[in-house]
Structure formats: C-alpha cells, structure tokens
N, C-alpha and C. Protein backbone atom coordinates (compact mmCIF):
# COMPACT_ATOMS: atom_id res chain seq x y z
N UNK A 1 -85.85 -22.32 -46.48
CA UNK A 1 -86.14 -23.50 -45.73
C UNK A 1 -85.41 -24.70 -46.28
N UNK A 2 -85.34 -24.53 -47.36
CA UNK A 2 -84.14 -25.91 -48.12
C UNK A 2 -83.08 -25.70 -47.35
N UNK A 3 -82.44 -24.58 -47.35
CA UNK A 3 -81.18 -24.22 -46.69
C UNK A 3 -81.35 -25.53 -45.53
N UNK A 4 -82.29 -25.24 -44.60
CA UNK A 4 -82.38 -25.56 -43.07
C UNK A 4 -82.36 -27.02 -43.14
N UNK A 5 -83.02 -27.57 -43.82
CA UNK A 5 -83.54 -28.99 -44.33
C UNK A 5 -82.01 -29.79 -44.72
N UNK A 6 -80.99 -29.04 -45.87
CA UNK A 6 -80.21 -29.82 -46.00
C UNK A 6 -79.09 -29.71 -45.14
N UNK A 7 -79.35 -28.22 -44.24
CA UNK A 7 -78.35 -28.23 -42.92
C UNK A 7 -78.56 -29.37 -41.93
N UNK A 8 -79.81 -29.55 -41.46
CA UNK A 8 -80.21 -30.26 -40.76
C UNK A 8 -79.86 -31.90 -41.24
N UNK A 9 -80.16 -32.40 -42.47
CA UNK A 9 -79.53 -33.50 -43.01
C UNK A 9 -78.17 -33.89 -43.02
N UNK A 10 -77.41 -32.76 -43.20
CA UNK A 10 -75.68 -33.05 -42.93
C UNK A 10 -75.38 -33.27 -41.51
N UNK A 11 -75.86 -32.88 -40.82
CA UNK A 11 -75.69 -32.57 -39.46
C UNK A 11 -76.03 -33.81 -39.05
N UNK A 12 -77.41 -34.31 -39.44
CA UNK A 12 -77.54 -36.23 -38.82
C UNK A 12 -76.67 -36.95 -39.74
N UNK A 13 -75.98 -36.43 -40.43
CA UNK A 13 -75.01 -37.52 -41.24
C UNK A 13 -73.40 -37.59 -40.41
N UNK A 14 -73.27 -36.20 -39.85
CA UNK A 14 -72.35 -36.33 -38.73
C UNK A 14 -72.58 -37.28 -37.96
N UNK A 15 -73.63 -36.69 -37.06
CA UNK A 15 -73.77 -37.53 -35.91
C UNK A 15 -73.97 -39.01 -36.51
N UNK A 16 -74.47 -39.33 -37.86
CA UNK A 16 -74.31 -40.44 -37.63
C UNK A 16 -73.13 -40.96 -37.85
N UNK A 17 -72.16 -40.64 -38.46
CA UNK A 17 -71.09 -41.35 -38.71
C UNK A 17 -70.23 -41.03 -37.53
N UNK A 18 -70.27 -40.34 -36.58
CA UNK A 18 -69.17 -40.12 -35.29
C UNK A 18 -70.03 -40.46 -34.41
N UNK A 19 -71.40 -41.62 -35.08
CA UNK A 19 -71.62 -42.66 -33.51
C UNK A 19 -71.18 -44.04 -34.60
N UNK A 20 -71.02 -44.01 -35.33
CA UNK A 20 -70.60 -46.04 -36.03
C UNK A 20 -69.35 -45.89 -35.06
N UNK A 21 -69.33 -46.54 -34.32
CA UNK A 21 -67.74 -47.00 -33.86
C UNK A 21 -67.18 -47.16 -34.95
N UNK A 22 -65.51 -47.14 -34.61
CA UNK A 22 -64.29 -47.54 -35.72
C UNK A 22 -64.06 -48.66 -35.52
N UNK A 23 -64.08 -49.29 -36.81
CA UNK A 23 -63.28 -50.41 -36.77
C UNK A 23 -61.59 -50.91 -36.55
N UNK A 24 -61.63 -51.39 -35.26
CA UNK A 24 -60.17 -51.58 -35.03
C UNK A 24 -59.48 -52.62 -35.73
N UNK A 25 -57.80 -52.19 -36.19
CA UNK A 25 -57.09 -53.12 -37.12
C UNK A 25 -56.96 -54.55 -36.43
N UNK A 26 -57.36 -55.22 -36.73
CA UNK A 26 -56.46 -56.66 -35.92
C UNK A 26 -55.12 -56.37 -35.36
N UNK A 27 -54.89 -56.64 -34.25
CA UNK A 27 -53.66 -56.64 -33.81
C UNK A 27 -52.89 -58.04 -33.95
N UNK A 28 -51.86 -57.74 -34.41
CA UNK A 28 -51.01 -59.56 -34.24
C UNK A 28 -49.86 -59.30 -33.41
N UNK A 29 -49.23 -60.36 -32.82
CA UNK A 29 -48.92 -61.12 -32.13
C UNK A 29 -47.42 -60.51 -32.70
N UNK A 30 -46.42 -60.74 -31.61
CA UNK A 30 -45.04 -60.89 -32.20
C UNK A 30 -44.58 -62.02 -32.20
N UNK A 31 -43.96 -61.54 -34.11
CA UNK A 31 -43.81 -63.05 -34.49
C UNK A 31 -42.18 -63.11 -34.24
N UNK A 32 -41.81 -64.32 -33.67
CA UNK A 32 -40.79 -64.23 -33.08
C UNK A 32 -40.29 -65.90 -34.11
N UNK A 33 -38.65 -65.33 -34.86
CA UNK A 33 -37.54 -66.54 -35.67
C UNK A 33 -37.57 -67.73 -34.41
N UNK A 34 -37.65 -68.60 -35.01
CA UNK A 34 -36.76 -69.61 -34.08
C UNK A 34 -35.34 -69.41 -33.70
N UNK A 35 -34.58 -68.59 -34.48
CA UNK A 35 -33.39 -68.23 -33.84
C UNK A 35 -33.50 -67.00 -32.71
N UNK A 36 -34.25 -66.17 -32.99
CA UNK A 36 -34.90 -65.13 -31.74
C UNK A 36 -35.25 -65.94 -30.18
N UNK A 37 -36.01 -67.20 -30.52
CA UNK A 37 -36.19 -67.75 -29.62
C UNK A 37 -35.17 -68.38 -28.90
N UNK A 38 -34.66 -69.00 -29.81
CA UNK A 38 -33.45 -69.52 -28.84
C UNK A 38 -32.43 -68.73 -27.91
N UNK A 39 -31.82 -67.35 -28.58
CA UNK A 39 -31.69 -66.34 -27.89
C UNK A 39 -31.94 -66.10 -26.85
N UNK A 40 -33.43 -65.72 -26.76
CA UNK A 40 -33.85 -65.45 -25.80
C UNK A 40 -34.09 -66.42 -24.75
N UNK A 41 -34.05 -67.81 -24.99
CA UNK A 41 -34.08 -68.95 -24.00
C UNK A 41 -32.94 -68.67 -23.50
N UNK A 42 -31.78 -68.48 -24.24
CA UNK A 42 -30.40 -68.81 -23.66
C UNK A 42 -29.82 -67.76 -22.90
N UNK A 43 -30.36 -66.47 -23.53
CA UNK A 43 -30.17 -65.57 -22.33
C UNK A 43 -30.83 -65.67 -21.09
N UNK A 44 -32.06 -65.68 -20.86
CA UNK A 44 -32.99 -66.49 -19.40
C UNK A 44 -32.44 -67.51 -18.77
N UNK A 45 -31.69 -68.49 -19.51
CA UNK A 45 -30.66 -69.21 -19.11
C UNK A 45 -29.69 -68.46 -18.13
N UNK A 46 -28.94 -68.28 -19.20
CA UNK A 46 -27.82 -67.32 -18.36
C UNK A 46 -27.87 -66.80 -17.50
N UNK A 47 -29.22 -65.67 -17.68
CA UNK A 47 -29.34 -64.87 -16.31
C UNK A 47 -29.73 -65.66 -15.24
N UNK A 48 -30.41 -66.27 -15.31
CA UNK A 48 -30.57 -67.95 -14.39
C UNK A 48 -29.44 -68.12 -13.79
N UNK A 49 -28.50 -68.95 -14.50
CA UNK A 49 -27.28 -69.35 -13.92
C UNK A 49 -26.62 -68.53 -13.28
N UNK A 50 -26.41 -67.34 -13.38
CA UNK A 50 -25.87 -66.11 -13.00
C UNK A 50 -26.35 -65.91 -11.45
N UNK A 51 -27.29 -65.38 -11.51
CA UNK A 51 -28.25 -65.29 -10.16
C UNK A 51 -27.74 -66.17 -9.07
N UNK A 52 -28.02 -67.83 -9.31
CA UNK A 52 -28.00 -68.65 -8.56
C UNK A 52 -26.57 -68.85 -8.17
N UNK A 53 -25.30 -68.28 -9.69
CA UNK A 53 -24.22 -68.65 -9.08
C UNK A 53 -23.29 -67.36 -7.79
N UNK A 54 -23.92 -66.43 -8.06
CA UNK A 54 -23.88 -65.11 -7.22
C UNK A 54 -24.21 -64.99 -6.01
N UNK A 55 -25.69 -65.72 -5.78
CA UNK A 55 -26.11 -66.05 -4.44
C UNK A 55 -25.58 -67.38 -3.66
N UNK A 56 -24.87 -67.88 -4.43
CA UNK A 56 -23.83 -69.70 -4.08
C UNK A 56 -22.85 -68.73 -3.06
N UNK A 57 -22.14 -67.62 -4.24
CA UNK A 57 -20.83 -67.98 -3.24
C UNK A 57 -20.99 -66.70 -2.71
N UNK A 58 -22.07 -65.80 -2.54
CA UNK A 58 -22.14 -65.10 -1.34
C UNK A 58 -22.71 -65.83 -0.08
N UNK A 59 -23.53 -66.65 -0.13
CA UNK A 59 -23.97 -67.47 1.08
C UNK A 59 -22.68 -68.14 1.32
N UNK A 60 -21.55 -68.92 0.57
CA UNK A 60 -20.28 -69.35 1.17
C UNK A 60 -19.13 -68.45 1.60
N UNK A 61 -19.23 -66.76 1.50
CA UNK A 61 -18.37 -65.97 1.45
C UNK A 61 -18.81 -65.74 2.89
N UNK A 62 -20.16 -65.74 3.44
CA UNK A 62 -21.09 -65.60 4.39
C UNK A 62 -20.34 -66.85 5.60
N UNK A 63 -20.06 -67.56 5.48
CA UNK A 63 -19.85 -68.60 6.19
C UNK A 63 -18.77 -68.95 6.17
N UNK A 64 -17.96 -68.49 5.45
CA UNK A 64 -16.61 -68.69 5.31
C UNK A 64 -15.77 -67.21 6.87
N UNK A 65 -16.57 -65.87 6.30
CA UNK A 65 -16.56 -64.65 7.51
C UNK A 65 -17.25 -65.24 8.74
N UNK A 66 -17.91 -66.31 8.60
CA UNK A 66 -18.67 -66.71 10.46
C UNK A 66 -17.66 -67.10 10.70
N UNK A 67 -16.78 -68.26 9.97
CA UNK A 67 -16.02 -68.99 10.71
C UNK A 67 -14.52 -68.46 10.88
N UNK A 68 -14.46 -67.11 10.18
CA UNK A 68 -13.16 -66.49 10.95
C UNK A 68 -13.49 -65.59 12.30
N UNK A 69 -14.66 -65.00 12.14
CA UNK A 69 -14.71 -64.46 13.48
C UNK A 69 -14.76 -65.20 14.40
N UNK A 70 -15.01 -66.91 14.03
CA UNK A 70 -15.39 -67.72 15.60
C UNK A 70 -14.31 -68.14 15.57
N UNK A 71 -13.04 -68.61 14.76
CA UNK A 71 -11.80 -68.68 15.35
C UNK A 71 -10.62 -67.46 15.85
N UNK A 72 -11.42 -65.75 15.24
CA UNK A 72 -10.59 -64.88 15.63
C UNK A 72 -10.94 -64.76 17.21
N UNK A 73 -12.19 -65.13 17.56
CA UNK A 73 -12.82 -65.33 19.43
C UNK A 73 -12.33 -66.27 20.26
N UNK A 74 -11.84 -67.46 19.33
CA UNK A 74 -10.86 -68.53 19.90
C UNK A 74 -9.96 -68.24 20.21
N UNK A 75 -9.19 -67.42 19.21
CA UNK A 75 -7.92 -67.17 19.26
C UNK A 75 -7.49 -66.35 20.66
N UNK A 76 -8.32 -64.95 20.77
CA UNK A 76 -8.58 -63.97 21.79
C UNK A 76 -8.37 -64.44 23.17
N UNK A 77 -9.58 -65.55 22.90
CA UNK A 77 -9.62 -66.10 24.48
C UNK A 77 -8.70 -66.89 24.26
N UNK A 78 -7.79 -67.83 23.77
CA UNK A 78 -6.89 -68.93 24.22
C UNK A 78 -5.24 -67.58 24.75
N UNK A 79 -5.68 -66.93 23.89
CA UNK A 79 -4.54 -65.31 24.14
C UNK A 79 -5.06 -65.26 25.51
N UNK A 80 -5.57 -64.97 26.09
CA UNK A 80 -6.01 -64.30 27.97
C UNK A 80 -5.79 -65.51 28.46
N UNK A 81 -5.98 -66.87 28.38
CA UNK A 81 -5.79 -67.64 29.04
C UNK A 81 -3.93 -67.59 29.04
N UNK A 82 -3.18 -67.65 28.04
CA UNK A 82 -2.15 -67.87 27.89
C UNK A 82 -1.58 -66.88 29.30
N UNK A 83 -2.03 -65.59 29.12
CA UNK A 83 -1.51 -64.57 29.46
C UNK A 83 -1.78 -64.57 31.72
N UNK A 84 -3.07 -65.50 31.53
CA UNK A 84 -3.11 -65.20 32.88
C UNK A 84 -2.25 -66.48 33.25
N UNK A 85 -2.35 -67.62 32.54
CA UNK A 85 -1.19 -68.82 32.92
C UNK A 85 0.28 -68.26 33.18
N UNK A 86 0.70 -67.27 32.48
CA UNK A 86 1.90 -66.52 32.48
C UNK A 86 1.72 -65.74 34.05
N UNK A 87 1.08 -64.94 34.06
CA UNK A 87 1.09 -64.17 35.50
C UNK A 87 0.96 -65.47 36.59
N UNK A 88 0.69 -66.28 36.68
CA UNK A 88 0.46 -67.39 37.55
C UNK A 88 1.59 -67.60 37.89
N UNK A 89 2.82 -68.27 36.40
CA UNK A 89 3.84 -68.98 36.67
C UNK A 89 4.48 -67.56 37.17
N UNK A 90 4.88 -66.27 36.90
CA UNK A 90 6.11 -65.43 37.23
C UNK A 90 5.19 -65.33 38.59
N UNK A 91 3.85 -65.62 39.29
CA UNK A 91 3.63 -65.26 40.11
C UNK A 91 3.89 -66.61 41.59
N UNK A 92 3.92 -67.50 40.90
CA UNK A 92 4.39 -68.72 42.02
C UNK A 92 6.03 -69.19 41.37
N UNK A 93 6.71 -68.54 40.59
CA UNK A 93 8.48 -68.54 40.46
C UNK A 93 9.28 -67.65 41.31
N UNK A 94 8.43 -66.79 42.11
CA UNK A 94 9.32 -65.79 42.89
C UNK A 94 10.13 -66.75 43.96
N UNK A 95 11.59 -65.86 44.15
CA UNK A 95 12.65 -66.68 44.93
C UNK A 95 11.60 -66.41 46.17
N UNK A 96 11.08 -65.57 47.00
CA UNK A 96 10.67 -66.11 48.35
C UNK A 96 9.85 -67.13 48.60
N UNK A 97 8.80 -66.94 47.77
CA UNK A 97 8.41 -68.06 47.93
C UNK A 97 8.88 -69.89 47.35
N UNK A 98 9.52 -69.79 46.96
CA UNK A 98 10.09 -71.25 46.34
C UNK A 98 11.04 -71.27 47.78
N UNK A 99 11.62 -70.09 48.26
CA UNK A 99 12.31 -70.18 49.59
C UNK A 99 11.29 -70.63 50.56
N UNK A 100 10.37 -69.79 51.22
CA UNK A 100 9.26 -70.49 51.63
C UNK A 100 8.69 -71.17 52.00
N UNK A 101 8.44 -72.09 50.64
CA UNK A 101 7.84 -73.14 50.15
C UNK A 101 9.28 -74.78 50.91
N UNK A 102 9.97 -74.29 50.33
CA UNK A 102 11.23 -75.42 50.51
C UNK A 102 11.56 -75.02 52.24
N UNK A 103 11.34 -74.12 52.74
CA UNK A 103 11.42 -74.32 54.37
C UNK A 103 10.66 -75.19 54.99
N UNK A 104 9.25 -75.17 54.68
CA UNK A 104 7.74 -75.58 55.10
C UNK A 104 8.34 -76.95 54.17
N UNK A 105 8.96 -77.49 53.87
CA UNK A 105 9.26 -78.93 53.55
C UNK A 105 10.62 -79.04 54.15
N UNK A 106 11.14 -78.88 54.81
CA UNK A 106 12.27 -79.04 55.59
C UNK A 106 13.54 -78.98 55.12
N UNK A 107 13.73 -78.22 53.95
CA UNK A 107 15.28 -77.76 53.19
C UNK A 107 15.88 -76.76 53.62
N UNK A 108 16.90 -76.29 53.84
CA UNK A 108 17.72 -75.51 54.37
C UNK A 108 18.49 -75.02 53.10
N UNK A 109 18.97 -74.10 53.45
CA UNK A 109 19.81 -73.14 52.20
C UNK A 109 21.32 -72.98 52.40
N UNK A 110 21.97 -74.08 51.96
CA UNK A 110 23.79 -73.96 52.27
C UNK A 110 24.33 -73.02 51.48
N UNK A 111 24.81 -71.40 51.75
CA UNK A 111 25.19 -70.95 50.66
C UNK A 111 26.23 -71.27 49.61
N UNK A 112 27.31 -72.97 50.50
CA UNK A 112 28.36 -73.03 49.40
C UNK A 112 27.93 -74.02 48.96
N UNK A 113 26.50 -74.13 48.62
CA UNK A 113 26.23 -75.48 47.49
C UNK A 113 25.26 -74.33 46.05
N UNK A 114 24.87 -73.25 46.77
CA UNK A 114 24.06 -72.39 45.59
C UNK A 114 24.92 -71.79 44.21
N UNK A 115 24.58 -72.07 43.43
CA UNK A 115 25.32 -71.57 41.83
C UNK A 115 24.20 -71.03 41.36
N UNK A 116 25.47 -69.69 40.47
CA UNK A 116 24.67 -68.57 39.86
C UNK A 116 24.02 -69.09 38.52
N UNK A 117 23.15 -68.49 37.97
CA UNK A 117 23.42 -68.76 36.55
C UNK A 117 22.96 -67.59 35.95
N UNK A 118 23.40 -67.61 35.10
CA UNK A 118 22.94 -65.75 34.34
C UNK A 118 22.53 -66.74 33.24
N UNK A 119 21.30 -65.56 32.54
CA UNK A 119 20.63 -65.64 30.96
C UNK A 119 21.46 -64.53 30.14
C-alpha cells in the first residue's frame, strides 16, 4: 500500500506541475540603429518616388497615344476628302463638258485658234 500511496503522490505532482502554466519569456521589440532607420526611410522613399514616377509617365504615354490616334483619324478623313475633291475636279475637267458648258454660254470652237499642249 506504500507502493500505491507514493504512486498516487507522484502522479498529483504531475498533474500538478503540467497544470502551473509556463512562464512566457518577455518578448522585445526590434531594436532597430538609427542608421537601419534611416535606410529604411530612404528606401520607402524611393519606392515612393518610383511608383508615382512610373504612374506620371504612363498616364502621359496614355495621352500622348490618344492624341496620335485623334490626329491619325484627322489625317484619314482630310485623305477621303482630298480624294473625293480629286474625283470632282477630273470629274467636272472633262473636254465635253467644259465644251458643253462654253456652248450654253455662247462660245464657239474655231479650230484655227485651238493649240495643243502636251505634258
């Protein structure tokens, strides 16, 4: 029965010591040089400046491409206008009608006053 007695005694000496909670170490803080710090300001810096200067001249790279496509659309259309002004003129330069035209105003066609001219 001693046996049982000092079994039984070790056994609440377990349990009691794996119920004391552990005492946890203090934790500290990172201690950070004043030269660490500055570092690290100056890099946050940087990447700062960086960022903002990346998103500068893509928003101007942005607007710089609007304004070629709106003069390559200018360009296009002042091209079709050119082109139908062209069909206009070879289309009111034809000899019949300038013939035509100069009858219905009362000109006549002397053939020994007409001269050739070649291009």
């Amino acid at each position: 029965m001693a046996a049982v007695r000092i079994q039984q005694k070790v056994q609440q000496r377990e349990q009691h010591v794996q119920r004391e909670p552990k005492k946890k170490k203090a934790q500290r803080g990172i201690r950070w040089t004043f030269g660490e710090k500055i570092v690290f300001v100056s890099f946050l810096a940087f990447a700062l400046y960086s960022s903002v200067t990346i998103i500068s001249n893509q928003f101007t790279i942005y607007h710089v491409n609007k304004e070629v496509q709106q003069l390559q659309a200018d360009i296009q259309e002042q091209q079709k206008q050119n082109r139908d002004l062209y069909a206009q003129v070879q289309e009111l330069s034809t000899y019949e009608r300038i013939l035509a035209k100069a009858k219905e105003l009362g000109l006549t066609l002397n053939e020994n006053n007409v001269k050739v001219v070649q291009d």
